[in-house]
C-alpha atoms as a PDB file:
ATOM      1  CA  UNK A   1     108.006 120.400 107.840  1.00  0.00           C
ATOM      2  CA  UNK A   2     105.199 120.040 105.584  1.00  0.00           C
ATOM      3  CA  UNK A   3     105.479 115.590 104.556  1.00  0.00           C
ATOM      4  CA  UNK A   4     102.577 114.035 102.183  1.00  0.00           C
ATOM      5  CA  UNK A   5     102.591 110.791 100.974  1.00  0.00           C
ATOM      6  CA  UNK A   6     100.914 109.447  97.556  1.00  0.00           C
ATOM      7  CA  UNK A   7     100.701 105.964  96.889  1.00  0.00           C
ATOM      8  CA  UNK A   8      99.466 103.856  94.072  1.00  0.00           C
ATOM      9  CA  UNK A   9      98.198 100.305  95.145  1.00  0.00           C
ATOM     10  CA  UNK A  10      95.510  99.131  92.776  1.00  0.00           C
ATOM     11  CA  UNK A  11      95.131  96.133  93.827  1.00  0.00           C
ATOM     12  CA  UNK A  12      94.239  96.994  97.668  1.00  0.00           C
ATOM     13  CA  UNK A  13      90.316  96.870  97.593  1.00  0.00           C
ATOM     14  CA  UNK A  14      90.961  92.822  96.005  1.00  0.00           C
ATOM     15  CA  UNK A  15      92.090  91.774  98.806  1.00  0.00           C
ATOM     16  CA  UNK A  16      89.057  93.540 101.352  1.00  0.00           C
ATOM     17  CA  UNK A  17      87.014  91.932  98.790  1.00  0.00           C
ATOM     18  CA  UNK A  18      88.160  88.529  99.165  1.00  0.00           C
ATOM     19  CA  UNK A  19      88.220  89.038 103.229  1.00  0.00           C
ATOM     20  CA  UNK A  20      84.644  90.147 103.127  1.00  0.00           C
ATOM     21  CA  UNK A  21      83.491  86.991 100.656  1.00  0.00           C
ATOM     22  CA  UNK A  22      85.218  84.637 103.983  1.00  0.00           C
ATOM     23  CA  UNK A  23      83.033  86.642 106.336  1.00  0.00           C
ATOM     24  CA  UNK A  24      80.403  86.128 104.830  1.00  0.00           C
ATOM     25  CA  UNK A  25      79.740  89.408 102.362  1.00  0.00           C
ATOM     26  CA  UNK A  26      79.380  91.783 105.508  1.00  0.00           C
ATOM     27  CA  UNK A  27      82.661  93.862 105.806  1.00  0.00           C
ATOM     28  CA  UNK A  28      81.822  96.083 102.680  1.00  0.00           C
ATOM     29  CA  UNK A  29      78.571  96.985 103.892  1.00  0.00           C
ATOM     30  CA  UNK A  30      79.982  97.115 107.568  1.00  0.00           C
ATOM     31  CA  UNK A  31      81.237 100.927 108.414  1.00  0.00           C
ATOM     32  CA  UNK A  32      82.808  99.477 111.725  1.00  0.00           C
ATOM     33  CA  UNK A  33      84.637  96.960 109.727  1.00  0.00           C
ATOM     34  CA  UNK A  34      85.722  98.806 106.631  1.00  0.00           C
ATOM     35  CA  UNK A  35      89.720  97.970 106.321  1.00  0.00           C
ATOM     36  CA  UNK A  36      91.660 101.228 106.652  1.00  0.00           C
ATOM     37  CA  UNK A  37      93.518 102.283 103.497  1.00  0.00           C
ATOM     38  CA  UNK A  38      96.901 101.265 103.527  1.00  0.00           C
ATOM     39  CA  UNK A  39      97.819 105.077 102.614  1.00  0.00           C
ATOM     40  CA  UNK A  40      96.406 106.149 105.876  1.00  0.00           C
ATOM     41  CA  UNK A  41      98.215 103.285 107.753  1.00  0.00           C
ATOM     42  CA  UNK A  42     101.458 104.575 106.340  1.00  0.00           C
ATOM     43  CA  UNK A  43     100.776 108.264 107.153  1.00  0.00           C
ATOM     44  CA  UNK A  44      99.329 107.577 110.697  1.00  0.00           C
ATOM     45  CA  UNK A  45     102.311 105.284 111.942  1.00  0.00           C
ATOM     46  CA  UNK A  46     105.271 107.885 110.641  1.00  0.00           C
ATOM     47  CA  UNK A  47     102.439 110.447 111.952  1.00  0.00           C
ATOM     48  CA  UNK A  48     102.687 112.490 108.833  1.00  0.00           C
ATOM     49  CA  UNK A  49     100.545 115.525 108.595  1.00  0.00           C
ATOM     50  CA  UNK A  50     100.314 116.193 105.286  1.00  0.00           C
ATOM     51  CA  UNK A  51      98.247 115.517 102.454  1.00  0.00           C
ATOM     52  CA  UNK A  52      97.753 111.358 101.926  1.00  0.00           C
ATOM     53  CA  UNK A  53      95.953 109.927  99.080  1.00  0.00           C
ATOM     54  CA  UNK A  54      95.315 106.537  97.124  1.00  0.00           C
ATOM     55  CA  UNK A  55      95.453 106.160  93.487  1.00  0.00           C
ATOM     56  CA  UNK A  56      94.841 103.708  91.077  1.00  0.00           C
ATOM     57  CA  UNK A  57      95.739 103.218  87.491  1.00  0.00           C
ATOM     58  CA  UNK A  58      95.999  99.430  87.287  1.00  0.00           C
ATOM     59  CA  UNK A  59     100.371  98.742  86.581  1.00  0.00           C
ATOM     60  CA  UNK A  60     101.143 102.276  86.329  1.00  0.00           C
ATOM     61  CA  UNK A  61      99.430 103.158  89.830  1.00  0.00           C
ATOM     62  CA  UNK A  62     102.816 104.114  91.987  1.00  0.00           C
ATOM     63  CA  UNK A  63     103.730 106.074  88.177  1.00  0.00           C
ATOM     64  CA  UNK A  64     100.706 108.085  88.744  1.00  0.00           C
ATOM     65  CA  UNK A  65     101.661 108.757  92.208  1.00  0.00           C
ATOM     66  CA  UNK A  66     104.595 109.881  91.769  1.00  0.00           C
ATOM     67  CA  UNK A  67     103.163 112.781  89.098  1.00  0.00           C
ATOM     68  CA  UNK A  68     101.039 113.845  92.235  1.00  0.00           C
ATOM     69  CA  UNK A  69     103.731 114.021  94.141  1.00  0.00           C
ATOM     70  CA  UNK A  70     105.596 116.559  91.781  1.00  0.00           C
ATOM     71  CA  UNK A  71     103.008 118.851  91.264  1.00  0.00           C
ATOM     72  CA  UNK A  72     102.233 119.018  95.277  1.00  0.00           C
ATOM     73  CA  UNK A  73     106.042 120.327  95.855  1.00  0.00           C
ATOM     74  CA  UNK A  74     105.772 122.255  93.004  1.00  0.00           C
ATOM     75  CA  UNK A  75     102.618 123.713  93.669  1.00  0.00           C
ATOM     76  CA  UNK A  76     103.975 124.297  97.294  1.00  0.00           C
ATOM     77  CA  UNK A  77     101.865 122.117  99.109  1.00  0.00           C
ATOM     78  CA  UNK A  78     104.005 120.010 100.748  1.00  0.00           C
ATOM     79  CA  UNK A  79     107.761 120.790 101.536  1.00  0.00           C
ATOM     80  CA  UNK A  80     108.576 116.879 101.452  1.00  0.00           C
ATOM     81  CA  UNK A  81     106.637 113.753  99.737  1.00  0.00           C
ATOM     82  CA  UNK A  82     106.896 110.128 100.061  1.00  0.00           C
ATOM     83  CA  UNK A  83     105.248 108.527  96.878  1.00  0.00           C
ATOM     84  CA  UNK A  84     105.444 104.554  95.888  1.00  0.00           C
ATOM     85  CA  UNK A  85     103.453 101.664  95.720  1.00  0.00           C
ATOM     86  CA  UNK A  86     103.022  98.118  96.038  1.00  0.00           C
ATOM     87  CA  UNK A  87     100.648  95.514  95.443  1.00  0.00           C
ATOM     88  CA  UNK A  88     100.314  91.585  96.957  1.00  0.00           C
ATOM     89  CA  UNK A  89      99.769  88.712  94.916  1.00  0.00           C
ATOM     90  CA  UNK A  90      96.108  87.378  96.242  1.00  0.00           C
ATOM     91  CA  UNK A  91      94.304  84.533  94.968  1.00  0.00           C
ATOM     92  CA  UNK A  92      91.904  87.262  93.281  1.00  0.00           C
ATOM     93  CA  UNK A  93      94.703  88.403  91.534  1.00  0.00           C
ATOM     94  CA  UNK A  94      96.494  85.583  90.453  1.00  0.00           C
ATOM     95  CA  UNK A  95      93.334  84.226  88.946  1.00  0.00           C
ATOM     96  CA  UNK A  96      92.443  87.039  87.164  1.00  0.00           C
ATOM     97  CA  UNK A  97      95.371  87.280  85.384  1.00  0.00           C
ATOM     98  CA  UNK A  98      95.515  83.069  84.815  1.00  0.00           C
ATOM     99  CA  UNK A  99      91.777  83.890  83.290  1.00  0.00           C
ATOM    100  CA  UNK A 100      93.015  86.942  80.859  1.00  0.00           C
ATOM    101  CA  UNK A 101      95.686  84.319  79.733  1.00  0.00           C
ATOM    102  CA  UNK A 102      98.611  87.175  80.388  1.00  0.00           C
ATOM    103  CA  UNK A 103     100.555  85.205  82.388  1.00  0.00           C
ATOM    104  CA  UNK A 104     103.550  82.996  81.296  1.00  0.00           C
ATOM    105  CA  UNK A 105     102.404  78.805  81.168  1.00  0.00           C
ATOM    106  CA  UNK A 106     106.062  77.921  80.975  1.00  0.00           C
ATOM    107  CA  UNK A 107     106.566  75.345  83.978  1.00  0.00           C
ATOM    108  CA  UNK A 108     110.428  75.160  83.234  1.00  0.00           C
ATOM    109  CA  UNK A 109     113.383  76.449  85.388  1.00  0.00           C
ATOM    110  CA  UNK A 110     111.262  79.537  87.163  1.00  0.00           C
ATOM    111  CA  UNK A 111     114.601  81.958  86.350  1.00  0.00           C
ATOM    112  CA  UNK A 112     114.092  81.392  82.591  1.00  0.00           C
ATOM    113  CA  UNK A 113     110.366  82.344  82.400  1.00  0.00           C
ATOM    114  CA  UNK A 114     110.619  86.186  82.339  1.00  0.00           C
ATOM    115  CA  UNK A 115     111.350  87.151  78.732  1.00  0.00           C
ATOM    116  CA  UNK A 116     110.345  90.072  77.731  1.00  0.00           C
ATOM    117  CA  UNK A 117     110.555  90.959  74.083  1.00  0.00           C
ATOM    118  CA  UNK A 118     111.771  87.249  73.536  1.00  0.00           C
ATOM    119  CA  UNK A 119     109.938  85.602  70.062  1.00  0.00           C
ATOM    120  CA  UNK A 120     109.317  83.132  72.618  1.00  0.00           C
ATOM    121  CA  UNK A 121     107.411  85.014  75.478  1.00  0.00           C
ATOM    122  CA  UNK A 122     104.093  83.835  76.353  1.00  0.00           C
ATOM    123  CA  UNK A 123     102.976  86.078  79.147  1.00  0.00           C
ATOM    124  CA  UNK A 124     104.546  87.531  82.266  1.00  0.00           C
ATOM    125  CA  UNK A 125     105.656  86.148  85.820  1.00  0.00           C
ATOM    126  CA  UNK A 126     103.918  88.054  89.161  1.00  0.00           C
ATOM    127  CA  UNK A 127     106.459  89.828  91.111  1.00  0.00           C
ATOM    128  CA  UNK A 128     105.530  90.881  95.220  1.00  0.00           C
ATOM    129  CA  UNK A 129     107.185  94.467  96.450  1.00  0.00           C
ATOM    130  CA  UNK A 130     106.677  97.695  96.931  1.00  0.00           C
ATOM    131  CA  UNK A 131     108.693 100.891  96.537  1.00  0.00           C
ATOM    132  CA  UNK A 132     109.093 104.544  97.747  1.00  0.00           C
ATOM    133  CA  UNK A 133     111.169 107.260  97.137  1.00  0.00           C
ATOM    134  CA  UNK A 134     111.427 111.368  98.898  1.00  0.00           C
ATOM    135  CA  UNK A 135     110.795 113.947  96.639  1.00  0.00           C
ATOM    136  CA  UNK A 136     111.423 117.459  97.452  1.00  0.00           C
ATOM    137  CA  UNK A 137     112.990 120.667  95.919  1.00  0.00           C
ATOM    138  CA  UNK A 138     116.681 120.716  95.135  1.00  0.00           C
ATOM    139  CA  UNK A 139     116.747 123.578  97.151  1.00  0.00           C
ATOM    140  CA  UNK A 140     115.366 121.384 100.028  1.00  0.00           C
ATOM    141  CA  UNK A 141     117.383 118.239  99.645  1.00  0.00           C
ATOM    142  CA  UNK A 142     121.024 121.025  99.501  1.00  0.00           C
ATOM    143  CA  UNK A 143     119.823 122.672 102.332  1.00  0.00           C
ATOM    144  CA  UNK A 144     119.702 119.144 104.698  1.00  0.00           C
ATOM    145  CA  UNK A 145     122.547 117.591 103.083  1.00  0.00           C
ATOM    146  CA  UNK A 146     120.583 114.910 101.530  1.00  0.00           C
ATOM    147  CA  UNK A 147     121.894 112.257  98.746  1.00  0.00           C
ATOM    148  CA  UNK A 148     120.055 113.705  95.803  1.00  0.00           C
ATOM    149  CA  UNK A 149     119.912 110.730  92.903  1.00  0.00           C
ATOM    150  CA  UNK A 150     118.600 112.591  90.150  1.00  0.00           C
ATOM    151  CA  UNK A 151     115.962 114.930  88.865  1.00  0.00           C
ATOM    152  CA  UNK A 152     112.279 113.980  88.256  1.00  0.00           C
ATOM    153  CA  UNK A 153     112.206 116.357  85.021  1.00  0.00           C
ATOM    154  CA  UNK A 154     109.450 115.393  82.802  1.00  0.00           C
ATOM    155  CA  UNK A 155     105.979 113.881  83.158  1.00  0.00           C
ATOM    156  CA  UNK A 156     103.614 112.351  80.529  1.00  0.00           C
ATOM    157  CA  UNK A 157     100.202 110.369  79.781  1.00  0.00           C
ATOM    158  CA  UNK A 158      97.782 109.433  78.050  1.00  0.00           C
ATOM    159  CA  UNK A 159      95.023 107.224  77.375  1.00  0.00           C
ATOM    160  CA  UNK A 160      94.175 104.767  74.879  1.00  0.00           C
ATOM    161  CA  UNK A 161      90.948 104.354  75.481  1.00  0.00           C
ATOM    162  CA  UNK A 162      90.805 101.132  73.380  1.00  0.00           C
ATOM    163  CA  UNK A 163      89.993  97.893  75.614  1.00  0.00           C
ATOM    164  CA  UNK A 164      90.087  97.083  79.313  1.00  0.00           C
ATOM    165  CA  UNK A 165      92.984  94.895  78.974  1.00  0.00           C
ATOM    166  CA  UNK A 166      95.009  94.913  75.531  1.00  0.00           C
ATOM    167  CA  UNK A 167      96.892  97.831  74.803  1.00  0.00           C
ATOM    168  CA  UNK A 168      95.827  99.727  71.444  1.00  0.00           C
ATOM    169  CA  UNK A 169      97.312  98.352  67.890  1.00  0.00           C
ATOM    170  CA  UNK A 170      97.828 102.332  67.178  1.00  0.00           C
ATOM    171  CA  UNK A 171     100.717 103.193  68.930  1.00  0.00           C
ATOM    172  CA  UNK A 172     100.490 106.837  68.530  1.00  0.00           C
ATOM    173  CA  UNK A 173      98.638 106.910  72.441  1.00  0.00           C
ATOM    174  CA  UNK A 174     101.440 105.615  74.423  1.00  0.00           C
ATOM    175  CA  UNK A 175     103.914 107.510  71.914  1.00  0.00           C
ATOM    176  CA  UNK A 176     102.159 110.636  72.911  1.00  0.00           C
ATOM    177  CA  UNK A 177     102.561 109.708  76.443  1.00  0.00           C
ATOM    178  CA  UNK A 178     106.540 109.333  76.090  1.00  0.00           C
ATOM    179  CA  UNK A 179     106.521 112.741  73.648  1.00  0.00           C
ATOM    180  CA  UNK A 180     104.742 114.902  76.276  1.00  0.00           C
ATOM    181  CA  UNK A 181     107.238 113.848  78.921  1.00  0.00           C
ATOM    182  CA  UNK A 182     110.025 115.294  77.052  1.00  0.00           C
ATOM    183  CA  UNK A 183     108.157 118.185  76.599  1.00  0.00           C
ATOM    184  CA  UNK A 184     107.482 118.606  79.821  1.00  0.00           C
ATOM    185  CA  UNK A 185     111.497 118.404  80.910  1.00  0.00           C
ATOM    186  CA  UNK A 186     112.739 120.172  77.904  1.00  0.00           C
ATOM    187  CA  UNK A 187     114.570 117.612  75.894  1.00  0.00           C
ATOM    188  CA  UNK A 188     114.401 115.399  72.742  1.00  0.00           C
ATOM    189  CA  UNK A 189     114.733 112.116  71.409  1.00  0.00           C
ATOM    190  CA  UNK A 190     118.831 113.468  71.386  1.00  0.00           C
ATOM    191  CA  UNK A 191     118.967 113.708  74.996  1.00  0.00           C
ATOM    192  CA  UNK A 192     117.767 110.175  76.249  1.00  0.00           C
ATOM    193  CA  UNK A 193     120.546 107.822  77.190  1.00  0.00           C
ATOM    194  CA  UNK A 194     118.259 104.817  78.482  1.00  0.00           C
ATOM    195  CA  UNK A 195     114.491 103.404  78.630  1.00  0.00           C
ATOM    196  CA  UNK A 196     113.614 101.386  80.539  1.00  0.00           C
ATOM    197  CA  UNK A 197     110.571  99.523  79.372  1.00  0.00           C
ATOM    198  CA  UNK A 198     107.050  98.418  80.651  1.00  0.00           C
ATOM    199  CA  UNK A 199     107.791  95.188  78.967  1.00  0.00           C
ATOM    200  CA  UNK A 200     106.066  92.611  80.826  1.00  0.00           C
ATOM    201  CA  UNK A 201     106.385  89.756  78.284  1.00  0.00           C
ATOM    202  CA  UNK A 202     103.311  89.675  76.670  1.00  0.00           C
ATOM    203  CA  UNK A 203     103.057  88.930  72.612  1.00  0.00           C
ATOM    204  CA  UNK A 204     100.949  92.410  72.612  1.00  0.00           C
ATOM    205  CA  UNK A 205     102.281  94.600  75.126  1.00  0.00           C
ATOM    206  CA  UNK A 206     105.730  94.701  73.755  1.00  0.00           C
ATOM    207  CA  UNK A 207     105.401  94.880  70.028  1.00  0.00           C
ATOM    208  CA  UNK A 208     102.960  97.723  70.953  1.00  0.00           C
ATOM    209  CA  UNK A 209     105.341  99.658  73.094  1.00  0.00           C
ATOM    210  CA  UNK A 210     108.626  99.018  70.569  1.00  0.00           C
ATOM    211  CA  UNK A 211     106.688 100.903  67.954  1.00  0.00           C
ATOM    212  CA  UNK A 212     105.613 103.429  70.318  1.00  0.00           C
ATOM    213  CA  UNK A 213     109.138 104.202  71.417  1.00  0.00           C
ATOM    214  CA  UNK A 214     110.015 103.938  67.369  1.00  0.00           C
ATOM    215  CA  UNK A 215     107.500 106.545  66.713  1.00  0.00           C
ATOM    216  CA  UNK A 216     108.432 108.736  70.084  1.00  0.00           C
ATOM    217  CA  UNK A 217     112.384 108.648  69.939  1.00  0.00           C
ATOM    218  CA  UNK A 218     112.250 108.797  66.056  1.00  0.00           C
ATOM    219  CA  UNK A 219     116.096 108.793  64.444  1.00  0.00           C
ATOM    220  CA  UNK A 220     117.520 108.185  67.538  1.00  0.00           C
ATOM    221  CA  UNK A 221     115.863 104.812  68.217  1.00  0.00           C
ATOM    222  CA  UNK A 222     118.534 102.823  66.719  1.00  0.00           C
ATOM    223  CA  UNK A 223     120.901 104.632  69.303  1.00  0.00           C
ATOM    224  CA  UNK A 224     119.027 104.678  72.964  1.00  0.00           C
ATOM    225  CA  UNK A 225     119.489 101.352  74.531  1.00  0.00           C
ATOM    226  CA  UNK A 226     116.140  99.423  75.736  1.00  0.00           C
ATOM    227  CA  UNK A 227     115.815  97.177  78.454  1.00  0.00           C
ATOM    228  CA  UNK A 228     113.363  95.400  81.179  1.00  0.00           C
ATOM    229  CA  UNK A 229     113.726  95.051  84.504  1.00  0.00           C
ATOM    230  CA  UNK A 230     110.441  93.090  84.994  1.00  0.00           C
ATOM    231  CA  UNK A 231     113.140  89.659  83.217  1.00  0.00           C
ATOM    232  CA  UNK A 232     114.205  90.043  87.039  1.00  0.00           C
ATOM    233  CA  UNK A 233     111.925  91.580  89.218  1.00  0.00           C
ATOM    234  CA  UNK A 234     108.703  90.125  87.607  1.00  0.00           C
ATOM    235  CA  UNK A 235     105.555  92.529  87.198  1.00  0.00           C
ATOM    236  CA  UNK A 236     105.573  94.242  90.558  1.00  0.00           C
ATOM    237  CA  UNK A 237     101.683  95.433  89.299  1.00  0.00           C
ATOM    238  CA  UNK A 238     101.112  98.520  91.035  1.00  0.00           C
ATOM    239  CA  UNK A 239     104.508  99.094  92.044  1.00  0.00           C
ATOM    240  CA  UNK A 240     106.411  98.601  89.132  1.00  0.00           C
ATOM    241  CA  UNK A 241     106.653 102.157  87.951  1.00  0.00           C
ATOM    242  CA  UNK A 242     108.239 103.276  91.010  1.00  0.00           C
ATOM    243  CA  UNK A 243     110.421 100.099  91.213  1.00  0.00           C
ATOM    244  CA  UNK A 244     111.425 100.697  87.406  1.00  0.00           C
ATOM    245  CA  UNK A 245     111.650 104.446  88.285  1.00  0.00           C
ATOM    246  CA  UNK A 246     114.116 103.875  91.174  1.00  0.00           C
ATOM    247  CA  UNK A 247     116.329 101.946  88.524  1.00  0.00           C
ATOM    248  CA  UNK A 248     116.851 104.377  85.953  1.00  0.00           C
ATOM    249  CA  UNK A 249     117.979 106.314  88.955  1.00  0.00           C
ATOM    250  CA  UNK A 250     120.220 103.768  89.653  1.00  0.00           C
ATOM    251  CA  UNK A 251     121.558 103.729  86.339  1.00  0.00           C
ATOM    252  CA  UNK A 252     122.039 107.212  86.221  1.00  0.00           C
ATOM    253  CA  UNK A 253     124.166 107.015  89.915  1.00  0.00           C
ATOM    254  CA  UNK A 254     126.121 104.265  88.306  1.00  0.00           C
ATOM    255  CA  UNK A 255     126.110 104.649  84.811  1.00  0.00           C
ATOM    256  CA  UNK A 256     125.448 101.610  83.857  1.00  0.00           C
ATOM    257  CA  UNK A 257     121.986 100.228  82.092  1.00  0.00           C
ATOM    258  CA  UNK A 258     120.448  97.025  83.241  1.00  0.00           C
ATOM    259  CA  UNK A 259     119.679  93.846  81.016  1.00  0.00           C
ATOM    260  CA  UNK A 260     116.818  92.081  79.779  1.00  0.00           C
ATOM    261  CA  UNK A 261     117.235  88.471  80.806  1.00  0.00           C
ATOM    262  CA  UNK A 262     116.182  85.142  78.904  1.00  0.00           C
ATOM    263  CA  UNK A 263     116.123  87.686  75.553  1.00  0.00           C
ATOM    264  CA  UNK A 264     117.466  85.179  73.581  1.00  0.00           C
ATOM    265  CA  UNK A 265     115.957  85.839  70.600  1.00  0.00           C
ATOM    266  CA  UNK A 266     114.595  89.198  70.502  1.00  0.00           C
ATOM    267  CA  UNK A 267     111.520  89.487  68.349  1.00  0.00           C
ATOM    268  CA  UNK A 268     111.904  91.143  64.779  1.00  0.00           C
ATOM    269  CA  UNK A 269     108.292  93.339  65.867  1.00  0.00           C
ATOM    270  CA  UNK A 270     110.186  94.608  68.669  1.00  0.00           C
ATOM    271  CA  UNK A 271     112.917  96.397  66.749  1.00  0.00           C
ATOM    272  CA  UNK A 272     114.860  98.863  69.028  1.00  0.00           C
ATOM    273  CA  UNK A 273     118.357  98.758  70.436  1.00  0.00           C
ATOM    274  CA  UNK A 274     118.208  95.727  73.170  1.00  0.00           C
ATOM    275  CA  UNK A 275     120.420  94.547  76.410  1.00  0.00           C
ATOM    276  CA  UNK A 276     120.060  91.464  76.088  1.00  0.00           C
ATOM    277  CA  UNK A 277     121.968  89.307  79.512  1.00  0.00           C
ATOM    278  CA  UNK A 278     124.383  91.775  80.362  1.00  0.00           C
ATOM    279  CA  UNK A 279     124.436  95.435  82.221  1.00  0.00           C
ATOM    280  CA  UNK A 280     126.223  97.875  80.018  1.00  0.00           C
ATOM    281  CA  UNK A 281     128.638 100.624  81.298  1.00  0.00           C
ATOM    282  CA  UNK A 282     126.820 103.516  79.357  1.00  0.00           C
ATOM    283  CA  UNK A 283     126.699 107.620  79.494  1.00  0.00           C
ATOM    284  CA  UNK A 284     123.121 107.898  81.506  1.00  0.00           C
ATOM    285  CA  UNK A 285     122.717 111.566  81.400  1.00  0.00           C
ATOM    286  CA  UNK A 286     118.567 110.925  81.034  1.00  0.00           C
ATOM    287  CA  UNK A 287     116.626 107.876  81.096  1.00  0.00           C
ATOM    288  CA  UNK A 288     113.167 107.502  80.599  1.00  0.00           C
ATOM    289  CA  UNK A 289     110.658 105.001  82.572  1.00  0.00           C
ATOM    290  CA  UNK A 290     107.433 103.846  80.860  1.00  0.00           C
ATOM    291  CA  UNK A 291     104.551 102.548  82.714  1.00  0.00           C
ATOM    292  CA  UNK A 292     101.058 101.028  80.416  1.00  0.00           C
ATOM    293  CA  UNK A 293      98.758 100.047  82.460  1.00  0.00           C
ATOM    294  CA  UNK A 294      95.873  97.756  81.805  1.00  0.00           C
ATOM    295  CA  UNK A 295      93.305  99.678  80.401  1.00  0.00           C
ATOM    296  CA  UNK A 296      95.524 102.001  78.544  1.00  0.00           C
ATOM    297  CA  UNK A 297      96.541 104.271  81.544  1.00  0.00           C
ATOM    298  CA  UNK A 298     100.281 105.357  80.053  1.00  0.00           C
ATOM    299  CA  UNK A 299     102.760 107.411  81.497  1.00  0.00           C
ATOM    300  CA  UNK A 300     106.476 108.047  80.985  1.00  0.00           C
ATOM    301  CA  UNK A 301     108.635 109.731  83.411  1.00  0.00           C
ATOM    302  CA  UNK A 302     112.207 111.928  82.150  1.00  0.00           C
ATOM    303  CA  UNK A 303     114.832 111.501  85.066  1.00  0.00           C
ATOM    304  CA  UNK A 304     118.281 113.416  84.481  1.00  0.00           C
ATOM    305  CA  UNK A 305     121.347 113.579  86.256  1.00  0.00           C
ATOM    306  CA  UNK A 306     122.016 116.827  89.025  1.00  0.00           C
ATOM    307  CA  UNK A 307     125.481 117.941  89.003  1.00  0.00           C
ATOM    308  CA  UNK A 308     126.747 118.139  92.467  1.00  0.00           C
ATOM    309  CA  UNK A 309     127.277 120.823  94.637  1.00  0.00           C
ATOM    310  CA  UNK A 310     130.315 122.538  94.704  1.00  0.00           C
END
């Protein structure tokens, strides 16, 4: 069997960086010292021989990944794939972000910091983890009697080409990127049962992508509920899309869609149909998973429910 692996961890050359500045600026430069991808670490101990590759695209990295993924079974490339990502918080990192002022400065109970589209969000909370999932042909998945959670049906970007960090004030990019996906799997705004958000938290971020899912899902906005997953998880950075991926999955398998904690007051900009505290039972036929990355990488994924087999 044919098994590739494509994983998005942007943040994996930070952390040779900050080994080489200890060392004393040598490892870069260094061939005999140059840290091995984590990719290829991955692929060499399951001793995979497929296809492996890296790819960045800042917090929609394992998102990108994933549309690799698809197109190499598709395509016929591979018979199986293993596609994720992950990133670890480094002191590279964490500055960074402290220096862009997007994370939260609230120094309260940790639990109640997360808020995404909360009036009173000032910035999101770091999360640590990584994800992967098996892709591979229904065909493939029948024929070994494996648990099959749903269908990866639709795949869209864009780019919005704007500013290395803040997402564009025209929301017609990332709507584009959530419109092509359900062109891609053959639906419409009709057929979506859930989002699941980007939504970090930031004042930006999420009035940007409300109106983009306003302009995307059209009449049916006031009818599709909205939630994030990062009010638990935290931004998982370069893993998040998968992580956010695997749980519109979930809430497909269960039907039931996840909350957004701490959203106590939901902010008027942000205007689309919220779960606020509380998971929802709720008909999850489709669900759709946006990813905006810094830099205005965006991507939405279409997952739909597979009837079983007979």
């Amino acid at each position: 069997m044919r098994i590739g692996i494509v994983a998005g961890i942007g943040g994996e050359h930070l952390k040779q960086w900050e080994i080489d500045f200890h060392d004393g600026g040598t490892q870069v430069f260094h061939l005999t010292r140059t840290g091995q991808s984590v990719v290829y670490r991955i692929r060499d101990s399951m001793q995979l021989c497929g296809p492996a590759v890296c790819v960045a695209a800042a917090c929609a990295s394992s998102g990108y990944a994933m549309a690799i993924a698809r197109d190499w079974v598709r395509m016929g490339w591979v018979d199986v794939c293993l596609t994720g990502g992950g990133d670890i918080i480094t002191p590279v990192s964490l500055a960074g972000f402290h220096n862009l002022r997007a994370l939260s400065r609230r120094d309260d109970d940790p639990a109640l910091v997360s808020r995404p589209f909360d009036r009173d969000r000032d910035g999101f909370v770091i999360g640590e983890g990584s994800a992967f999932m098996v892709l591979e042909s229904e065909r493939s998945a029948r024929q070994r009697n494996a648990t099959i959670f749903g269908e990866m049906a639709g795949v869209g970007m864009s780019s919005d080409a704007s500013h290395m960090v803040i997402p564009s004030l025209e929301p017609t990019y990332a709507a584009r990127a959530i419109l092509s996906a359900m062109d891609d799997a053959g639906v419409t705004p009709a057929d979506i049962d859930y989002i699941n958000a980007h939504a970090a938290g930031t004042l930006v971020g999420d009035r940007a992508e409300a109106a983009a899912i306003r302009i995307a899902m059209n009449t049916e906005v006031g009818r599709i509920p909205v939630s994030s997953t990062k009010s638990m998880s935290g931004h998982l950075l370069s893993g998040a899309a998968v992580f956010e991926a695997i749980a519109c999955l979930t809430a497909i398998a269960h039907q039931t869609v996840p909350p957004t904690l701490n959203l106590d007051h939901p902010d008027p900009q942000c205007d689309v149909l919220h779960v606020p505290h509380q998971s929802r039972p709720q008909r999850v036929r489709a669900a759709a998973s946006n990813s905006f990355g810094f830099g205005g990488a965006n991507l939405c994924v279409i997952f739909r429910e597979v009837a079983k087999a007979a």
